[in-house]
Protein backbone atom coordinates (compact mmCIF):
# COMPACT_ATOMS: atom_id res chain seq x y z
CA UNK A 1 12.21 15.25 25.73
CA UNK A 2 9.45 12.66 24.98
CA UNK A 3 11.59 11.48 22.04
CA UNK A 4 14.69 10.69 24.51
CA UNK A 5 12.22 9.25 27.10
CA UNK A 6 11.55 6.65 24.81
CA UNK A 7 14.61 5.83 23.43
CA UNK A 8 16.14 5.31 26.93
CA UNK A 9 12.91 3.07 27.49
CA UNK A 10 13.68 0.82 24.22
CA UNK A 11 17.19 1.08 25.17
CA UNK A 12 16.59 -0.47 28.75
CA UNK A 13 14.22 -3.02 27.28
CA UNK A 14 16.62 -4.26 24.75
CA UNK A 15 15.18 -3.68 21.97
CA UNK A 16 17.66 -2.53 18.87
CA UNK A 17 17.43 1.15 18.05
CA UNK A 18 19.63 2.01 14.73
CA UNK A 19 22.25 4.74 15.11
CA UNK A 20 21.94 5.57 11.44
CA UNK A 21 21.08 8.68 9.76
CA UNK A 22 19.97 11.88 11.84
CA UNK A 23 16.91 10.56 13.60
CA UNK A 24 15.77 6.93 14.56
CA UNK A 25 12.34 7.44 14.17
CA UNK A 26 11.12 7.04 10.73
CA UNK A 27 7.51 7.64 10.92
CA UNK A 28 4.70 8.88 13.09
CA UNK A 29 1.64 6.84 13.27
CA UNK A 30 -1.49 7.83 11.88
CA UNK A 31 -4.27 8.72 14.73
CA UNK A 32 -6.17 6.27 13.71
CA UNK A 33 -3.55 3.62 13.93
CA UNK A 34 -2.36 5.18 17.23
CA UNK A 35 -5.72 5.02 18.49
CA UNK A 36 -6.13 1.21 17.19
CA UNK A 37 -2.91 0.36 19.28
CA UNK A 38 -3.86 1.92 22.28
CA UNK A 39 -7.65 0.07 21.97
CA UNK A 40 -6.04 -3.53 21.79
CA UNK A 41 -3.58 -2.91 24.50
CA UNK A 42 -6.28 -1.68 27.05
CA UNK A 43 -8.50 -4.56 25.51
CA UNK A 44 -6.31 -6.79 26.38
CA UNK A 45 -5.39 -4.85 30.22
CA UNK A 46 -9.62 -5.09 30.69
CA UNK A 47 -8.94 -8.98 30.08
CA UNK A 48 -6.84 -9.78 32.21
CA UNK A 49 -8.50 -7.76 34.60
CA UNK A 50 -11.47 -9.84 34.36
CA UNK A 51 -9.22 -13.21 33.84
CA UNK A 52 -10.84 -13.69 30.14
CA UNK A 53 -7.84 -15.58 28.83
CA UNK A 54 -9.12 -16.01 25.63
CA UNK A 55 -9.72 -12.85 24.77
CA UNK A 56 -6.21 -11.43 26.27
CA UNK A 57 -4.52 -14.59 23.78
CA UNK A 58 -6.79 -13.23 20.83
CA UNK A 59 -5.06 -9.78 20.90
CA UNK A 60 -1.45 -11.24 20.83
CA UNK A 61 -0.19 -11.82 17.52
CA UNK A 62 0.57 -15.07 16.24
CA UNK A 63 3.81 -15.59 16.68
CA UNK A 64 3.31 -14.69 19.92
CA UNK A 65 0.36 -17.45 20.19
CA UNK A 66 2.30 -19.68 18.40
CA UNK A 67 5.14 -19.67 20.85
CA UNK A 68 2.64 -19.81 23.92
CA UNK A 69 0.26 -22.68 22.70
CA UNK A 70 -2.68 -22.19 24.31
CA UNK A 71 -4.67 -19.40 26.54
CA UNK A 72 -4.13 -20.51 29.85
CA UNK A 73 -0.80 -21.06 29.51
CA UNK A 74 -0.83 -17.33 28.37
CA UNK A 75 -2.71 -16.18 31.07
CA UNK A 76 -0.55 -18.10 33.95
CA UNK A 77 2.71 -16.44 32.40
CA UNK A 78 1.33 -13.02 32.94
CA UNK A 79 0.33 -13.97 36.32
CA UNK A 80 3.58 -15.12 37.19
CA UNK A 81 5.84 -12.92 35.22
CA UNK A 82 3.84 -9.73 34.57
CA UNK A 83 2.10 -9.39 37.72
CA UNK A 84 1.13 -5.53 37.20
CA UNK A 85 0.28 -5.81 33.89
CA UNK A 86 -2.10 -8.53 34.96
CA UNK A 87 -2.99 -6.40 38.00
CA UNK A 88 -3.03 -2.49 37.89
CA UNK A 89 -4.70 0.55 39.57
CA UNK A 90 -3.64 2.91 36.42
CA UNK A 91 -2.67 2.94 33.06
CA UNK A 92 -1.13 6.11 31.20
CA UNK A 93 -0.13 5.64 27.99
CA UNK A 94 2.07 7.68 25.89
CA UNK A 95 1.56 8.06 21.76
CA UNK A 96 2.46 5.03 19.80
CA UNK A 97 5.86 5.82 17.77
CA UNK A 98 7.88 3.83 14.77
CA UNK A 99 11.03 2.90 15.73
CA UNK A 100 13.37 0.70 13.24
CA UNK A 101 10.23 0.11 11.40
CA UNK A 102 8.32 -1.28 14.49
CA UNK A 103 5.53 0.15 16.04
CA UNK A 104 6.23 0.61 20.12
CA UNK A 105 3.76 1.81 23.14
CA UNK A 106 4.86 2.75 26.00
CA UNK A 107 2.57 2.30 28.90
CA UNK A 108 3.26 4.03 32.46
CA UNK A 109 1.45 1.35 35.09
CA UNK A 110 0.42 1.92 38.63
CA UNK A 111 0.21 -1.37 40.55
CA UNK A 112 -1.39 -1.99 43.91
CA UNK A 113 1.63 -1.31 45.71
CA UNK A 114 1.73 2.08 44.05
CA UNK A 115 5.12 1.32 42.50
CA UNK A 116 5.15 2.32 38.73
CA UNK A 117 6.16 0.43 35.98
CA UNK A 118 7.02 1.13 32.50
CA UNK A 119 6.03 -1.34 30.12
CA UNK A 120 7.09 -1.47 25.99
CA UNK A 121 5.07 -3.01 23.93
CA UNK A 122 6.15 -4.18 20.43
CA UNK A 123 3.26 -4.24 17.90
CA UNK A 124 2.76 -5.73 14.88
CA UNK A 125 -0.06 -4.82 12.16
CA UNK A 126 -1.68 -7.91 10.17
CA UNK A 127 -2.54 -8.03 6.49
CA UNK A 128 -6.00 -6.73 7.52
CA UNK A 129 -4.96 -3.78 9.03
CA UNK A 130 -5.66 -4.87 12.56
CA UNK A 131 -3.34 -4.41 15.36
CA UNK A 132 -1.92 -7.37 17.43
CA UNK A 133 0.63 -7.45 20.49
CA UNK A 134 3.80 -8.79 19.14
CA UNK A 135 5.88 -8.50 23.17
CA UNK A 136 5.70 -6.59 26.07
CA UNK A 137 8.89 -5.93 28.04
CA UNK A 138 8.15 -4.05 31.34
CA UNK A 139 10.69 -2.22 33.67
CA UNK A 140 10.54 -1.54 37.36
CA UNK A 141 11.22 2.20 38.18
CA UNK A 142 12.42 3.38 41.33
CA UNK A 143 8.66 5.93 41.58
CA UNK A 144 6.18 5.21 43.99
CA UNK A 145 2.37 7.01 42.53
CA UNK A 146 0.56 8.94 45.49
C-alpha cells in the first residue's frame, strides 16, 4: 500500500516513473542514508522556521542554488510559493525510496490552517556523500488534521 501511495504521489507531482520491468523501484536506501535525507530536510524545515536563509540555501543542491542566485531570493520564493513548507504545525515523513534512480521523500505537512499537504522532495547525493535538496513539489489534499 505504501509502495502505491507513493507512486500516485510522484505521479501527481510529475515526476517520470518508468513502466519497465516488474517493479519501479530499484533500490531501498540504506538507514543511514535514509536517516541523512530526513536530517537535511527537517534542517532545512527548522530554517525556515527561524527565517535563516542561508542555511535553508546551503541544504539545496547546486543546481538548485545555481538557478536561484542568491539566499533571499530563495527564501522569498518559499514564502510566496511554498507557504506551508515555510510555515507548518507538523511534519510526518515517510521512508526515503529510489525511484528511476532518484532518491524521493515524501513529507505529510500540517499547516496552520490544519489543511495537509503532501510534499515530494527530489534528492540528490554529492561526491562526498552528503545529501542536498535537488526540488520539492508539494500537493494540496482535500484532509483537514484535527
Amino acid at each position: 500500500m505504501k509502495r502505491r501511495v507513493f507512486v500516485t504521489m510522484c505521479l501527481l507531482a510529475g515526476f517520470t516513473i518508468p513502466w519497465s520491468g516488474t517493479s519501479v523501484f530499484a533500490q531501498a536506501l540504506s538507514r543511514a542514508d535514509a536517516q541523512a535525507i530526513h536530517d537535511v530536510i527537517q534542517s532545512q524545515l527548522d530554517a525556515f522556521a527561524a527565517d535563516d536563509a542561508g542555511k535553508a540555501f546551503e541544504l539545496a543542491a547546486p543546481s538548485t542554488r545555481a538557478s536561484l542566485g542568491n539566499s533571499e531570493k530563495f527564501l522569498q520564493l518559499i514564502k510566496e510559493k511554498y507557504p506551508p513548507i515555510y510555515r507548518h504545525r507538523v511534519a510526518i515523513f515517510q521512508e526515503p525510496e529510489i525511484v528511476d534512480g532518484s532518491a524521493h521523500q515524501i513529507v505529510r505537512l500540517t499547516d496552520r490552517d490544519n489543511m495537509v499537504w503532501v510534499a515530494v522532495y527530489r534528492m540528490q547525493q554529492e561526491p562526498d556523500g552528503k545529501w542536498k535538496i535537488e526540488g520539492c513539489k508539494l500537493l494540496e489534499t482535500t484532509s483537514v488534521s484535527v
